[in-house]
PDB file of N, CA and C in Angstrom:
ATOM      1  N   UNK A   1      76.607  71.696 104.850  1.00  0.00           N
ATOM      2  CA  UNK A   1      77.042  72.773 105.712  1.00  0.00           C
ATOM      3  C   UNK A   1      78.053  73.680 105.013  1.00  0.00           C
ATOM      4  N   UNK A   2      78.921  73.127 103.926  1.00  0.00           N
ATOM      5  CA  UNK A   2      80.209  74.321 103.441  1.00  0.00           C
ATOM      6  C   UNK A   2      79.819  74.776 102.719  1.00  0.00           C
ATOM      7  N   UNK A   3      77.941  74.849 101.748  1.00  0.00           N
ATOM      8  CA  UNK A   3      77.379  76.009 101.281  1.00  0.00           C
ATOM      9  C   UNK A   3      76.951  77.458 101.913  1.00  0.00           C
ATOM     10  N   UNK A   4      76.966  77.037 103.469  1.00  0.00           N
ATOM     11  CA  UNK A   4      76.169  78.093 104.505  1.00  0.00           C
ATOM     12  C   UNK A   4      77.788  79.039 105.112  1.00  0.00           C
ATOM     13  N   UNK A   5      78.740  78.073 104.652  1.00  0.00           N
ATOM     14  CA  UNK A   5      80.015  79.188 104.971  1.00  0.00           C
ATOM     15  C   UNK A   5      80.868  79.576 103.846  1.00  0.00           C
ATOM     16  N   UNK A   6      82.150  79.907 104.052  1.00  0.00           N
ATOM     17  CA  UNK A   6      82.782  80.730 103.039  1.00  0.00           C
ATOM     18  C   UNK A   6      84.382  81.397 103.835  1.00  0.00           C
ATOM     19  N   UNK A   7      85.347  81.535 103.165  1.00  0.00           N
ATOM     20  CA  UNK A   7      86.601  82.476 103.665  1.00  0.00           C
ATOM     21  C   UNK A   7      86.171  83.660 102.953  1.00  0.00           C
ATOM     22  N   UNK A   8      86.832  84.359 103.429  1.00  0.00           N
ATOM     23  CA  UNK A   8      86.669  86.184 103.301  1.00  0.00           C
ATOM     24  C   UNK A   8      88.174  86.679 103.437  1.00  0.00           C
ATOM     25  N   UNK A   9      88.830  86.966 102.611  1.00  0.00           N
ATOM     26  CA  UNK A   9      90.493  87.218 102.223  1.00  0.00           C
ATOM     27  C   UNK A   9      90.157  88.693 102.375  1.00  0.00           C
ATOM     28  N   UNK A  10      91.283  89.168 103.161  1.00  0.00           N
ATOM     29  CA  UNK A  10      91.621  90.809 103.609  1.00  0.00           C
ATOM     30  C   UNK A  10      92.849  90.917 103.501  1.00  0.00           C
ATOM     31  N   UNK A  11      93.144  92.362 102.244  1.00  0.00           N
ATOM     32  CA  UNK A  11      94.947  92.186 103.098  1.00  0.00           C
ATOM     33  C   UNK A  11      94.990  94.004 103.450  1.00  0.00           C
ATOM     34  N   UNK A  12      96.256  94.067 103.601  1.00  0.00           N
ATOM     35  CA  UNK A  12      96.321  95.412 104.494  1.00  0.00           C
ATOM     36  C   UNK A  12      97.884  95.115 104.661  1.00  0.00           C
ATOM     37  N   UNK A  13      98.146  96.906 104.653  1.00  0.00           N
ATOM     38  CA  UNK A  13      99.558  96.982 104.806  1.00  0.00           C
ATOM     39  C   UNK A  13     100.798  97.135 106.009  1.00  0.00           C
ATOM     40  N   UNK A  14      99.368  96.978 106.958  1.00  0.00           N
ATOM     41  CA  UNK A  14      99.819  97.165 108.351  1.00  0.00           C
ATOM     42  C   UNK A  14      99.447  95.527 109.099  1.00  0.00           C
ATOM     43  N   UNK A  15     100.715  94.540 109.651  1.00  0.00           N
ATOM     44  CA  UNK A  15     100.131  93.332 110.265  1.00  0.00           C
ATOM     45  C   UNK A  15      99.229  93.383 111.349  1.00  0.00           C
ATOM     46  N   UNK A  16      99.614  94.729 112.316  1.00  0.00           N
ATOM     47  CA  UNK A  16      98.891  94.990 113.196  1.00  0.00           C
ATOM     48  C   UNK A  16      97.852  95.724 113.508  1.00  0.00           C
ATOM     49  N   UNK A  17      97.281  96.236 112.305  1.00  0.00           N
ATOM     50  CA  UNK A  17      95.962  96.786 112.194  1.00  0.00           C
ATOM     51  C   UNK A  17      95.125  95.912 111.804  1.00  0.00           C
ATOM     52  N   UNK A  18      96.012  94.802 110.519  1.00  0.00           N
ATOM     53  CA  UNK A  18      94.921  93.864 110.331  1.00  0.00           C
ATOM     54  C   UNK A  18      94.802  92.738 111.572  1.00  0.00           C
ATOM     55  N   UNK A  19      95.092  92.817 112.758  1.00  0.00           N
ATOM     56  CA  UNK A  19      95.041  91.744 113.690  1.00  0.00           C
ATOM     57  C   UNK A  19      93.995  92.347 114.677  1.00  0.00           C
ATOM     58  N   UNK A  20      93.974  93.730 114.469  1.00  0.00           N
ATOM     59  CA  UNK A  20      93.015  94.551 115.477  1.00  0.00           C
ATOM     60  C   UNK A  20      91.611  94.576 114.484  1.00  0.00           C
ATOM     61  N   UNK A  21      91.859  94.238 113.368  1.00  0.00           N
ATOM     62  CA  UNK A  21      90.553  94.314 112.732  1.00  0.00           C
ATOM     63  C   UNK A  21      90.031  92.961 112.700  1.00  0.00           C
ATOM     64  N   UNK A  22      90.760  92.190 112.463  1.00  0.00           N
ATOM     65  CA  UNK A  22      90.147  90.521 112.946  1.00  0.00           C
ATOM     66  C   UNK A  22      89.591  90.601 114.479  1.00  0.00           C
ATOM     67  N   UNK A  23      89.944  90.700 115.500  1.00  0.00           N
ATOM     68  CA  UNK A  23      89.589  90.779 116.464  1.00  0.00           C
ATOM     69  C   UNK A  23      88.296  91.281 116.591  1.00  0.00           C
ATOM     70  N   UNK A  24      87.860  92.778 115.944  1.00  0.00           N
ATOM     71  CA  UNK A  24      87.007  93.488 115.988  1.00  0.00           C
ATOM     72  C   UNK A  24      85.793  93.189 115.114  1.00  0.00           C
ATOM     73  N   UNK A  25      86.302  92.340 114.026  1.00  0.00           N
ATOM     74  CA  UNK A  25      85.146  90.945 113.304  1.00  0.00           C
ATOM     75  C   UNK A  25      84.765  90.128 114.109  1.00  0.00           C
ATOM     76  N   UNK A  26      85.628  89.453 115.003  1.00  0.00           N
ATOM     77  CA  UNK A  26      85.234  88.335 115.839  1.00  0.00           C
ATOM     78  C   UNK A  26      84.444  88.980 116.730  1.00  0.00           C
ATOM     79  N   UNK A  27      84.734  90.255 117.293  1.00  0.00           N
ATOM     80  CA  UNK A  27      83.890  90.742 118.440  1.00  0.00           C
ATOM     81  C   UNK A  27      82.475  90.773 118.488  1.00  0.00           C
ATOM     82  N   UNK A  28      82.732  91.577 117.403  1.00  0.00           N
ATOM     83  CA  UNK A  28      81.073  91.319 116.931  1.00  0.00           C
ATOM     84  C   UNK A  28      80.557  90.641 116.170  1.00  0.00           C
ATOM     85  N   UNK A  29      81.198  89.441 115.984  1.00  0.00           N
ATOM     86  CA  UNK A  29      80.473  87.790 115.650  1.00  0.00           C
ATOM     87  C   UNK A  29      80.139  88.231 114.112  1.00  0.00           C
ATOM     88  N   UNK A  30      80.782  88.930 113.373  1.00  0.00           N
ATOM     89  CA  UNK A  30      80.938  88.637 111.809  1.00  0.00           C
ATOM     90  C   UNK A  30      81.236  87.881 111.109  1.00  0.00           C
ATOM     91  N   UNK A  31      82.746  87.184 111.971  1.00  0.00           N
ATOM     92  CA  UNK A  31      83.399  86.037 111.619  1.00  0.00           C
ATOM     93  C   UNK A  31      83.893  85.195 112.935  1.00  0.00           C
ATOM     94  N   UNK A  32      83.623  83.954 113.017  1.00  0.00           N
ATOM     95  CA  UNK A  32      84.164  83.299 113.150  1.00  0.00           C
ATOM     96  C   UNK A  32      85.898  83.471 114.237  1.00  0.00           C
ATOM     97  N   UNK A  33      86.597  83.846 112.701  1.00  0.00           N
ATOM     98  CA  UNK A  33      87.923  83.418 113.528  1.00  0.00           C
ATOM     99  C   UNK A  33      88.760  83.832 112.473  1.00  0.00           C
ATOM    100  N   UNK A  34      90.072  84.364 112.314  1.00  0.00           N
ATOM    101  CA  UNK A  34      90.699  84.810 111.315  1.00  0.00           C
ATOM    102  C   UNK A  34      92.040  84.046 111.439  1.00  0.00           C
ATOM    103  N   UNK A  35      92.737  83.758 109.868  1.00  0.00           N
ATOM    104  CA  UNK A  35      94.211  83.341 110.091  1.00  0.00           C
ATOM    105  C   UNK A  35      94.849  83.887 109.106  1.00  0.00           C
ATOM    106  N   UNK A  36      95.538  84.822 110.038  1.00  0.00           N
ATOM    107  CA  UNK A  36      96.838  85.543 109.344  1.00  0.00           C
ATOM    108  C   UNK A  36      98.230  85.157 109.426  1.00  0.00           C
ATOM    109  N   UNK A  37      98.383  85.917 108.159  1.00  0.00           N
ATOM    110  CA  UNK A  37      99.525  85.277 107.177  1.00  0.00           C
ATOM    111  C   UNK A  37     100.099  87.358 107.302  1.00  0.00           C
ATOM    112  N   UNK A  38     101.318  87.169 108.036  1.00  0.00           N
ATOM    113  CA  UNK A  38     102.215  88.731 108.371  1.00  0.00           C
ATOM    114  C   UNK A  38     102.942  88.714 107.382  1.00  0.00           C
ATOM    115  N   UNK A  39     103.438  88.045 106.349  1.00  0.00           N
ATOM    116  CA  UNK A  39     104.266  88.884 105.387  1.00  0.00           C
ATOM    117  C   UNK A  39     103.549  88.375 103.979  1.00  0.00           C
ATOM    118  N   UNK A  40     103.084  89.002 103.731  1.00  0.00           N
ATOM    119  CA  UNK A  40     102.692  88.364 102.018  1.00  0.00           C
ATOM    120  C   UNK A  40     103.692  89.595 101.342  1.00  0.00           C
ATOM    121  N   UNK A  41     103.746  89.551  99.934  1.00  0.00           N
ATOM    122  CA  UNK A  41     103.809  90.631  98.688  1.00  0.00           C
ATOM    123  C   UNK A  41     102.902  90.311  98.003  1.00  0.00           C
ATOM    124  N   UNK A  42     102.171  92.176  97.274  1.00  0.00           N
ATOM    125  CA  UNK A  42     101.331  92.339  96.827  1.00  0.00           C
ATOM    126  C   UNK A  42     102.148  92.916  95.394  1.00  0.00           C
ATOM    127  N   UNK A  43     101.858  92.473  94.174  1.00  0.00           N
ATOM    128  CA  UNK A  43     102.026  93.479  93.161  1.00  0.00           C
ATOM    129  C   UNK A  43     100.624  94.008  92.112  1.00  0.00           C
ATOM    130  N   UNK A  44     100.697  95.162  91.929  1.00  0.00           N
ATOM    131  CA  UNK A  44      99.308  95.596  91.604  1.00  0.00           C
ATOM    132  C   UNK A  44      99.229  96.750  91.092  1.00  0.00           C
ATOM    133  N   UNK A  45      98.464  97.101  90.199  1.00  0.00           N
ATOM    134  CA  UNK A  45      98.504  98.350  89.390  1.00  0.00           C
ATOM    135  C   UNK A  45      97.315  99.189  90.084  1.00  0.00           C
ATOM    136  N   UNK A  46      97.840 100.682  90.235  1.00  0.00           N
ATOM    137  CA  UNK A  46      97.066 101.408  90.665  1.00  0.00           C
ATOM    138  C   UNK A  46      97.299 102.907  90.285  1.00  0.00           C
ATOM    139  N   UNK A  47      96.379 103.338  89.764  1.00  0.00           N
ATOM    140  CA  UNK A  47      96.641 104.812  89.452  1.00  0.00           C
ATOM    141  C   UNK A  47      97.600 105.212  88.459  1.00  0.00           C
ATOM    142  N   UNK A  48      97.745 103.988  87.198  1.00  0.00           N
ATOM    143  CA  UNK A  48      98.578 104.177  86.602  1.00  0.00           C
ATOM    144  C   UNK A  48     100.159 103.280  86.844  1.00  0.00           C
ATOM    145  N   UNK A  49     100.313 103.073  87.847  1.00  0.00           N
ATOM    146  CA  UNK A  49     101.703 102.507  88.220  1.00  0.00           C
ATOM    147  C   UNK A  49     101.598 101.046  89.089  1.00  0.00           C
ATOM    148  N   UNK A  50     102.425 100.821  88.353  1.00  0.00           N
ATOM    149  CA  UNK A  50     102.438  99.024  89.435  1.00  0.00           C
ATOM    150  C   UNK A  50     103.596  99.322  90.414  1.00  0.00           C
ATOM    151  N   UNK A  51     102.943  98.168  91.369  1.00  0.00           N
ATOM    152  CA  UNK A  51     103.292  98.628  93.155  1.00  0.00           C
ATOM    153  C   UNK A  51     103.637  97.156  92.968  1.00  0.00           C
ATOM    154  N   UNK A  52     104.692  97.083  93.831  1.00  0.00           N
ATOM    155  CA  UNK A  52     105.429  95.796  94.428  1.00  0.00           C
ATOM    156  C   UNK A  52     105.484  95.906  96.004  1.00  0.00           C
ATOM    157  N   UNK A  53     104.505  95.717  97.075  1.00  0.00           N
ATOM    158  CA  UNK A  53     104.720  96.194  98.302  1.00  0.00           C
ATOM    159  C   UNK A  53     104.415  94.822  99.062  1.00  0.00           C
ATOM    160  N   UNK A  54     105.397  95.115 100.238  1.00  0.00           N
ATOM    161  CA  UNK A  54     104.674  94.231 101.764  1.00  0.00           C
ATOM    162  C   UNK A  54     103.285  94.231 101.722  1.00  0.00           C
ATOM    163  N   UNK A  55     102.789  93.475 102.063  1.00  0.00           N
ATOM    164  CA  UNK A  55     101.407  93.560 102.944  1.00  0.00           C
ATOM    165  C   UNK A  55     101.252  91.979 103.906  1.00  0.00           C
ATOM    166  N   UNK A  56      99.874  92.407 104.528  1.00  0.00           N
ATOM    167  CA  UNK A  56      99.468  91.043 105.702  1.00  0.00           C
ATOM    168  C   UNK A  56      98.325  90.674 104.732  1.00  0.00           C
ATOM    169  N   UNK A  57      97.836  89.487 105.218  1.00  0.00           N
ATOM    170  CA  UNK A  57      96.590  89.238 104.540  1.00  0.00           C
ATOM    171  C   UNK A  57      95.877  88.082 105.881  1.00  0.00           C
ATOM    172  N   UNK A  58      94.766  88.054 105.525  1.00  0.00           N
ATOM    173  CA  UNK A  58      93.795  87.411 106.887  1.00  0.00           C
ATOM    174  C   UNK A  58      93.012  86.458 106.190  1.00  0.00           C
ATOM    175  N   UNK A  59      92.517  85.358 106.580  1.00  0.00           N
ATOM    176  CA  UNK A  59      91.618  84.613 106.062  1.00  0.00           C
ATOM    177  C   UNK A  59      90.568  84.625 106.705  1.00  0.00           C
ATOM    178  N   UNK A  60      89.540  85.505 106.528  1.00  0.00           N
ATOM    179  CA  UNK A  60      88.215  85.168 107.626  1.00  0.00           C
ATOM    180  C   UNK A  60      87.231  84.105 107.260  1.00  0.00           C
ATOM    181  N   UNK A  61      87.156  83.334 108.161  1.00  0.00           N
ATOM    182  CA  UNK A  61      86.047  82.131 107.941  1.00  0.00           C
ATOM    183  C   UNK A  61      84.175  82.691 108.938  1.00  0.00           C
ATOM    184  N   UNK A  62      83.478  82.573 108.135  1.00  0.00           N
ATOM    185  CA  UNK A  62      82.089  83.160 108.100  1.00  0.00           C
ATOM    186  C   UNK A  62      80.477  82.889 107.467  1.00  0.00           C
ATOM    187  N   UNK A  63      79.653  82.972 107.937  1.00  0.00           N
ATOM    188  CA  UNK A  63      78.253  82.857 106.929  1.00  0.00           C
ATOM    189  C   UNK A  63      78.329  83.820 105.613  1.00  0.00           C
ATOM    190  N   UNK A  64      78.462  82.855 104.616  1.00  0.00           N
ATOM    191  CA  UNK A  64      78.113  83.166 103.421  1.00  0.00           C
ATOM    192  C   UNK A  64      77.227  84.177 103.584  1.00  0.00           C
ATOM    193  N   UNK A  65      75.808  84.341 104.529  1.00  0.00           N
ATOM    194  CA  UNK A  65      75.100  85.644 104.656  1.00  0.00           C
ATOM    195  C   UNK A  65      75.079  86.590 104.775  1.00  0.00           C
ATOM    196  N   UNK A  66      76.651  86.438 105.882  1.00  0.00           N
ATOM    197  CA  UNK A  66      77.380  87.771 106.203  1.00  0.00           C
ATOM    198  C   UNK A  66      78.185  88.422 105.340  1.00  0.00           C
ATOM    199  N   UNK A  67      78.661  87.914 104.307  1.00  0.00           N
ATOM    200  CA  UNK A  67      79.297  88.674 103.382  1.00  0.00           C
ATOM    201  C   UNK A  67      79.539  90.066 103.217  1.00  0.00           C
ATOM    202  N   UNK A  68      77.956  90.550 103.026  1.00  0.00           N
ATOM    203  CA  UNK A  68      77.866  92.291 102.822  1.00  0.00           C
ATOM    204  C   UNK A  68      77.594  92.637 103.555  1.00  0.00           C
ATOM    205  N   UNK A  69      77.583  92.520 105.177  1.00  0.00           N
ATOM    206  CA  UNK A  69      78.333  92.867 106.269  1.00  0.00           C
ATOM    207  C   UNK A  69      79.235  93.254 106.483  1.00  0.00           C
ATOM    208  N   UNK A  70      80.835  92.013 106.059  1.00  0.00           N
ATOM    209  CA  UNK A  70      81.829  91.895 106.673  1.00  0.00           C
ATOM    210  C   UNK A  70      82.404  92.985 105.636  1.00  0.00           C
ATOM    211  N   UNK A  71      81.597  92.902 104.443  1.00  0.00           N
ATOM    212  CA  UNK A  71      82.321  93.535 102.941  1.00  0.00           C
ATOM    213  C   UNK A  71      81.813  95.726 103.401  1.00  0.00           C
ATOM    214  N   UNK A  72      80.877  95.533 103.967  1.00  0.00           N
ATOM    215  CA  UNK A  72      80.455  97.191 104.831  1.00  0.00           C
ATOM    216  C   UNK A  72      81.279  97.258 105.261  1.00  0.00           C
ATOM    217  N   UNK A  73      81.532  96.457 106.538  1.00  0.00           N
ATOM    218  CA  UNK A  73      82.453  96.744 107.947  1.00  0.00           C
ATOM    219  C   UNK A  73      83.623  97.328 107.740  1.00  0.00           C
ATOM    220  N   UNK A  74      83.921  96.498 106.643  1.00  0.00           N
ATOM    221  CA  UNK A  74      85.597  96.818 105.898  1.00  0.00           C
ATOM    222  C   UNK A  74      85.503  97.908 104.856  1.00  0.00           C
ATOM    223  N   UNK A  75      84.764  98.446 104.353  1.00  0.00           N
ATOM    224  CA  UNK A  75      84.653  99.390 103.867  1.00  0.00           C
ATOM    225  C   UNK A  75      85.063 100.614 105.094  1.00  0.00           C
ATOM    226  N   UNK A  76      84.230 100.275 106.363  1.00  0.00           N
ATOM    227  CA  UNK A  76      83.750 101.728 107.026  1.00  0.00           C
ATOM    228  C   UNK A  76      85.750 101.859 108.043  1.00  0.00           C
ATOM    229  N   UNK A  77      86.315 100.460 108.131  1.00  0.00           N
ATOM    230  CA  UNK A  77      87.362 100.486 109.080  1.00  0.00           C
ATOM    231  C   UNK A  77      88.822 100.718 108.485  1.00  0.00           C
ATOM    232  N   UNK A  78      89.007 100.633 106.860  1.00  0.00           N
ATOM    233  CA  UNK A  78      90.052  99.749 106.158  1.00  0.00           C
ATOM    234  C   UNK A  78      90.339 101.304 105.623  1.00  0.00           C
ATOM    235  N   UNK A  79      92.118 101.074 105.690  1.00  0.00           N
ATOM    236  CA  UNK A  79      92.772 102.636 105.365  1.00  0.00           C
ATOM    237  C   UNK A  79      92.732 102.789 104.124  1.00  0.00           C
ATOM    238  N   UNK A  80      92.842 101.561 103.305  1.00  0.00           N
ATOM    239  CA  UNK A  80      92.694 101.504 101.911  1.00  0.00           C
ATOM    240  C   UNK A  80      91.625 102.267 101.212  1.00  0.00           C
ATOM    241  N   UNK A  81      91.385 103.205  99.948  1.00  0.00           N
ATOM    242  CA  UNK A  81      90.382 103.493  99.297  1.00  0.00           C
ATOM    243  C   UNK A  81      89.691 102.434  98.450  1.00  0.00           C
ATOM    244  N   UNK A  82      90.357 101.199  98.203  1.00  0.00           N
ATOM    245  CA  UNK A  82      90.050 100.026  97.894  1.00  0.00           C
ATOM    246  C   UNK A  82      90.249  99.038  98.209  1.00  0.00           C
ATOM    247  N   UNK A  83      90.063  98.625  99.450  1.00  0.00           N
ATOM    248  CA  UNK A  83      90.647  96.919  99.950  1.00  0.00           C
ATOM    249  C   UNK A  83      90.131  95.553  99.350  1.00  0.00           C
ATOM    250  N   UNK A  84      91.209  95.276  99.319  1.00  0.00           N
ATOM    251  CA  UNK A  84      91.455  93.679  99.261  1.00  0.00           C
ATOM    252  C   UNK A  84      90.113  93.036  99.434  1.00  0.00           C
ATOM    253  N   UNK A  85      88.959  92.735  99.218  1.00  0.00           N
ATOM    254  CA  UNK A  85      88.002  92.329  99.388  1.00  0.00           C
ATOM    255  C   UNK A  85      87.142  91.070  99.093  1.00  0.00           C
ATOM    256  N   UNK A  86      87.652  89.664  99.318  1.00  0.00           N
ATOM    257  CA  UNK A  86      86.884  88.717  98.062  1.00  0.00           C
ATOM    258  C   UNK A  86      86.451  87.216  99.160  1.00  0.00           C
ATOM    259  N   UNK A  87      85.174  86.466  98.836  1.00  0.00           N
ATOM    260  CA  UNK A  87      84.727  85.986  99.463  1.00  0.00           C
ATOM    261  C   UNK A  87      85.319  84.620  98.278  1.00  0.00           C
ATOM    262  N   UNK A  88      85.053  83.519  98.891  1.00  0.00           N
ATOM    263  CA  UNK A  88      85.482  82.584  98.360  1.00  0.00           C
ATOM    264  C   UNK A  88      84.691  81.022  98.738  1.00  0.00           C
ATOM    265  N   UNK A  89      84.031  80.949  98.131  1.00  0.00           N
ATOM    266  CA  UNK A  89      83.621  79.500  98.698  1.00  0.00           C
ATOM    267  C   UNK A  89      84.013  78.252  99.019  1.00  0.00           C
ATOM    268  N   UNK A  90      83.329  77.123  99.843  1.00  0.00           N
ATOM    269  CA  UNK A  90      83.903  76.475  99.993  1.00  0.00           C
ATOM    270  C   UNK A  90      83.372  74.958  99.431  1.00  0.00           C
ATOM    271  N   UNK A  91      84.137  74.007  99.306  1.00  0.00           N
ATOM    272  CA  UNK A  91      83.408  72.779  98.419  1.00  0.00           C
ATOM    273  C   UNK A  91      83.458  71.960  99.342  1.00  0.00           C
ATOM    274  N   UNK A  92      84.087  71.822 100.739  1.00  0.00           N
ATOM    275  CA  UNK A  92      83.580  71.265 101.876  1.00  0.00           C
ATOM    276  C   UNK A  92      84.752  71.239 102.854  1.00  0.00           C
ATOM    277  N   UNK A  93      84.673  70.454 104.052  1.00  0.00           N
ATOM    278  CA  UNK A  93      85.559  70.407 105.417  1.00  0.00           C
ATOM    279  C   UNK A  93      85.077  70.057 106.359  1.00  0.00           C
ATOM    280  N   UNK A  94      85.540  69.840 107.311  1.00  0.00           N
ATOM    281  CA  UNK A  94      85.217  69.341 108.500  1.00  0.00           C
ATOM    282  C   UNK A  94      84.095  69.558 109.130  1.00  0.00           C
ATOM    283  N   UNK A  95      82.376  68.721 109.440  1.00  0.00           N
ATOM    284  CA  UNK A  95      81.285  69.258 109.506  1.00  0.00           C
ATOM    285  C   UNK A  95      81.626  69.511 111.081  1.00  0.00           C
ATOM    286  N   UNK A  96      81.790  69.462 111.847  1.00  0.00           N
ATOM    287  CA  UNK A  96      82.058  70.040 113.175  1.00  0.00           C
ATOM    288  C   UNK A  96      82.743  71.540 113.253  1.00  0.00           C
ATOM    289  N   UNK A  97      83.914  71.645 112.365  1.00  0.00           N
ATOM    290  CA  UNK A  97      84.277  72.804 111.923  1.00  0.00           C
ATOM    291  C   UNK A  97      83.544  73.729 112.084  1.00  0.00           C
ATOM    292  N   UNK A  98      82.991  73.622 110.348  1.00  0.00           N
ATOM    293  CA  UNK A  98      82.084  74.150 109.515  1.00  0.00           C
ATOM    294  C   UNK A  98      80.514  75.030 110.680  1.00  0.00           C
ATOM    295  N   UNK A  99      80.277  73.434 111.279  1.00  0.00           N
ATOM    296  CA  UNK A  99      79.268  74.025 112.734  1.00  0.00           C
ATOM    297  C   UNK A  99      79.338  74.955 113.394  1.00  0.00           C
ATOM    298  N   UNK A 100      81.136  74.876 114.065  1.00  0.00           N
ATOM    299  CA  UNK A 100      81.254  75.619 114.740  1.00  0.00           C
ATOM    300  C   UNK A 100      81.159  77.096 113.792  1.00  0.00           C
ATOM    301  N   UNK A 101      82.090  77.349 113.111  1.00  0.00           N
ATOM    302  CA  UNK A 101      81.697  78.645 112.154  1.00  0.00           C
ATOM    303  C   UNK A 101      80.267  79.389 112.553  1.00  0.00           C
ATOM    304  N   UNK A 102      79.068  78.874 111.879  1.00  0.00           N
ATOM    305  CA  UNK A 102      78.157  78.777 112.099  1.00  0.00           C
ATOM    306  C   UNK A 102      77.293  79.080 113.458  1.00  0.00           C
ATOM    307  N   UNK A 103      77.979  78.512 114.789  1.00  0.00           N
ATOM    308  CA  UNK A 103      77.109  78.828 116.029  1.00  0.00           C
ATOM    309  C   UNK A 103      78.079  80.544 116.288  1.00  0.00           C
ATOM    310  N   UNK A 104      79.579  80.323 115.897  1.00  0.00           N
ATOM    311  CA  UNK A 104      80.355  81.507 116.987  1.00  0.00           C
ATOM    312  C   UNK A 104      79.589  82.611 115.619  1.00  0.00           C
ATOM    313  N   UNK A 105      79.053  82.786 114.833  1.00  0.00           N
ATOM    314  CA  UNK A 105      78.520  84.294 114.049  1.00  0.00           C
ATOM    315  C   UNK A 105      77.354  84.511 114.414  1.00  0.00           C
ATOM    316  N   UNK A 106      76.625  85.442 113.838  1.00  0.00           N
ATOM    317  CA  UNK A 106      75.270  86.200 114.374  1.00  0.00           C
ATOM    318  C   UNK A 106      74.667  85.907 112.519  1.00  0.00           C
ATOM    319  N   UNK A 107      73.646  85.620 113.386  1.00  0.00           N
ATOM    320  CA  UNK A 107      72.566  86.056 112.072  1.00  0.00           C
ATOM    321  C   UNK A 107      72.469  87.086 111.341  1.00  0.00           C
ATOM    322  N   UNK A 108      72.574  87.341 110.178  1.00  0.00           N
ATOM    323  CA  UNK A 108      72.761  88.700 109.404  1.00  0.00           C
ATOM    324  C   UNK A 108      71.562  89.420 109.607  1.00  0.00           C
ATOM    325  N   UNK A 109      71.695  90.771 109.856  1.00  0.00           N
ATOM    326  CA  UNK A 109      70.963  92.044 110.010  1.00  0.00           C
ATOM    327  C   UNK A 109      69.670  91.808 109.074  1.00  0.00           C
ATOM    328  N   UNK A 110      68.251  92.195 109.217  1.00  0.00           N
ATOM    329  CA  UNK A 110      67.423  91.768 108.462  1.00  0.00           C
ATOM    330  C   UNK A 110      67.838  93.242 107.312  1.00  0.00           C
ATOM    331  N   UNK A 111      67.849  92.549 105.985  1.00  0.00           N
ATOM    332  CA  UNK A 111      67.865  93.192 105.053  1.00  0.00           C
ATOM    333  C   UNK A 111      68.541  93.416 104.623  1.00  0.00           C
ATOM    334  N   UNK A 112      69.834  92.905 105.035  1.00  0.00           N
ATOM    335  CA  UNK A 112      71.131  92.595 104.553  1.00  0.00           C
ATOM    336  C   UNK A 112      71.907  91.436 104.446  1.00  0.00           C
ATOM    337  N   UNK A 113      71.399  89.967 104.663  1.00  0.00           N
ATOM    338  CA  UNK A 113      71.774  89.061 104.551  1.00  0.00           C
ATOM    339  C   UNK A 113      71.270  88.501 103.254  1.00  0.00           C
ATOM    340  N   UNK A 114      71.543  87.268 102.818  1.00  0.00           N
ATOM    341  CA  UNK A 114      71.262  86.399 101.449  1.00  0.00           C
ATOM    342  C   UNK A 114      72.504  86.237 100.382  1.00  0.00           C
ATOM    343  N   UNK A 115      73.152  87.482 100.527  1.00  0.00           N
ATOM    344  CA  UNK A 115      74.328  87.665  99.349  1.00  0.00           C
ATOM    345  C   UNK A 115      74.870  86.374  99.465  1.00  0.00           C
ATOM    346  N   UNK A 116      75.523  85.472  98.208  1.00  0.00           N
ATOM    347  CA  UNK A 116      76.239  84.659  98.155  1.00  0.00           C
ATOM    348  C   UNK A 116      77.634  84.754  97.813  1.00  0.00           C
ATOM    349  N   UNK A 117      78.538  84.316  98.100  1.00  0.00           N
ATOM    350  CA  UNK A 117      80.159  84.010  97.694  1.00  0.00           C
ATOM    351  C   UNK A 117      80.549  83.603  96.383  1.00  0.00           C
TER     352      UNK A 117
END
């Protein structure tokens, strides 16, 4: 079962946009269930200059299928011109868990599911 799922790491510089965007994953059964983490630091080079900033970050738990879904979705919602984006697999956990994952998502869109983590 922890080949058919996966976490999905988001961060964002707003805690409360990224809590309205978890929500709005869960709504429409992309993911599962998200756990955020409100204060991380990010340091990171961009445009030439390294950034030392606040940010939130989310852990979304999800079908590995959904990936380039959740990886669209966040493209079409995320203020960033480049977000935080990375799927991560898993080498196993709790098979009831893992199940549940699995029943609370939707089957990926035909023609867009298969991608792996």
């Amino acid at each position: 079962m922890a080949e058919d799922v996966c976490e999905i790491v988001v961060t964002g510089s707003d805690a409360q946009w990224l809590s309205g965007y978890t929500r709005t994953l869960v709504e429409e059964r992309l993911v599962a269930c998200g756990h955020q983490f409100a204060a991380i630091r990010s340091v990171y080079r961009w445009e030439g200059a390294v950034h030392d900033e606040p940010e939130a970050r989310v852990a979304l738990h999800t079908r590995r299928s959904l990936v380039p879904e959740v990886v669209a979705r966040t493209a079409e919602l995320h203020p960033y011109d480049v977000p935080c984006v990375i799927a991560l697999p898993l080498v196993g956990g709790d098979p009831d868990y893992l199940g549940w994952v699995v029943r609370e998502t939707r089957e990926p869109r035909s023609g867009e599911g298969g991608g792996t983590a």
